[in-house]
Every structure is written in structure tokens, then in C-alpha cells.
Protein backbone atom coordinates (compact mmCIF):
# COMPACT_ATOMS: atom_id res chain seq x y z
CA UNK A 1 -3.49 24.12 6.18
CA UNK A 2 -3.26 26.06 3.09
CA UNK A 3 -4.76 25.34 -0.09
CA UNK A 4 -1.89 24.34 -1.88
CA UNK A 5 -0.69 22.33 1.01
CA UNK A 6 -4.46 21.10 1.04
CA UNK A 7 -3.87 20.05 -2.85
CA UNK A 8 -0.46 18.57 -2.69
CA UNK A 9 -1.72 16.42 0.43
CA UNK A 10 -4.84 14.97 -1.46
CA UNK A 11 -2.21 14.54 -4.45
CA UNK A 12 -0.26 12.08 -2.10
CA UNK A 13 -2.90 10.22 -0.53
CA UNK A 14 -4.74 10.01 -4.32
CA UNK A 15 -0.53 8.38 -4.77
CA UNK A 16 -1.19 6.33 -1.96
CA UNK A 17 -4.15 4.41 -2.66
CA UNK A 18 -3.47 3.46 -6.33
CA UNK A 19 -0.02 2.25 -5.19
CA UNK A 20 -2.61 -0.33 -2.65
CA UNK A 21 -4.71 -0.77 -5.38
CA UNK A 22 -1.12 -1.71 -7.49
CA UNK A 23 -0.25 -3.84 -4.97
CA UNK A 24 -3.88 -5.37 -4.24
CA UNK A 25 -4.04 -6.26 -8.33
CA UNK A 26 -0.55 -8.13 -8.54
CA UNK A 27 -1.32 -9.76 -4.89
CA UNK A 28 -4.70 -11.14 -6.16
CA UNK A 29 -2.85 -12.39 -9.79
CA UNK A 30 -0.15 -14.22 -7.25
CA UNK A 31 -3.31 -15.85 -5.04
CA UNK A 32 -2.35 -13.89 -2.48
CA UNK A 33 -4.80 -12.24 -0.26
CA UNK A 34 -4.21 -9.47 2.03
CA UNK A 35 -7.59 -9.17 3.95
CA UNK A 36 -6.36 -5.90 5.94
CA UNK A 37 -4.34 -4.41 3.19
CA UNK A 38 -5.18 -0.26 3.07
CA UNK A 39 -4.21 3.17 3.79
CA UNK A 40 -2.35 3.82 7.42
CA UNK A 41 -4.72 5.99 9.11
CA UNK A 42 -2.18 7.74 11.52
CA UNK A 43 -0.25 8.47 8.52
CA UNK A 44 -3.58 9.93 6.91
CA UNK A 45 -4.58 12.25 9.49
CA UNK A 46 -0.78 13.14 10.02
CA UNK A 47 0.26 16.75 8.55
CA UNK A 48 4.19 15.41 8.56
CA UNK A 49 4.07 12.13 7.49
CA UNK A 50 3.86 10.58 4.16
CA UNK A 51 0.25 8.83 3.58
CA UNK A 52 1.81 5.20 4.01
CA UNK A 53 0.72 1.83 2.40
CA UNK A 54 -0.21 -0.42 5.79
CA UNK A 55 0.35 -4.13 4.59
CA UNK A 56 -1.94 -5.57 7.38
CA UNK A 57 -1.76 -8.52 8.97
CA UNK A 58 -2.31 -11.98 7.57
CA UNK A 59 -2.29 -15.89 8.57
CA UNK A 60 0.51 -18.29 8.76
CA UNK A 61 -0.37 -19.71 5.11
CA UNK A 62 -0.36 -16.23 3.57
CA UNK A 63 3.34 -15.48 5.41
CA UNK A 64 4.61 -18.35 3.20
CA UNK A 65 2.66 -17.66 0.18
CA UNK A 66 4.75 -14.36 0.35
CA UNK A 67 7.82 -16.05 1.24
CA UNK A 68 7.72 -18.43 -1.34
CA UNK A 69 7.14 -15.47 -3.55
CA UNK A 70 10.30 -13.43 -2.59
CA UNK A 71 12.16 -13.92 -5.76
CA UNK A 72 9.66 -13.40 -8.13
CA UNK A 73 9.64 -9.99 -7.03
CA UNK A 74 9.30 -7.25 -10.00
CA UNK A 75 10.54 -3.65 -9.86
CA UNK A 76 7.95 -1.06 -11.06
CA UNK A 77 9.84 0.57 -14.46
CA UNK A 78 11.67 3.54 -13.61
């Protein structure tokens, strides 16, 4: 990988984890807790794919914390 390629792919993975981080923030403000939330590994070590947020798994009570939450949903400003 090049060095520019090298700088543009640390760029998007630096992207990546503050969008968890983001999302970690207004989870934990909703009392919602994402034990597993992080960076997709495959994604990580992948040269093609974009460094993806991996939600995780979580238990029946957090699936309908979220679902309760569904419209209370707000957009990032553009």
C-alpha cells in the first residue's frame, strides 16, 4: 500500500471510530447500552472495504429499548 493510500486509510478508520464513539455517547444519554459496539475487524484489515461501524449484538431488553427509541431518531446536521 502506498503512503497516501496508507494516510487516507488511517483517515477513514480515525472517521470510523469517532462515528462509534458518536454513537456510544448518544446510546449511553438514551440508557442504552451496546456491550459489543466497535470497529468491524474484517472491514479493518480489508484494503476494499470501508472501515464499518459493527453494532454488536445485544439482549432482548436492549432490542426494545431501541425499538421504543425509533422515532426519536436525530439526523446528524448536514
Amino acid at each position: 500500500m502506498a503512503p497516501q493510500e496508507r494516510t487516507r486509510r488511517a483517515a477513514a478508520i480515525q472517521d470510523a471510530d469517532g462515528a462509534r464513539n458518536e454513537l456510544s455517547r448518544a446510546l449511553d444519554d438514551a440508557g442504552v447500552l451496546l456491550p459489543s459496539l466497535g470497529l468491524d475487524t474484517v472491514s479493518l484489515a480489508s484494503g476494499y472495504l470501508p472501515p464499518l461501524v459493527d453494532l454488536g449484538r445485544c439482549n432482548p431488553g436492549t432490542a426494545r429499548k431501541l425499538a421504543g427509541r425509533r422515532g426519536k431518531v436525530v439526523a446528524p446536521p448536514s
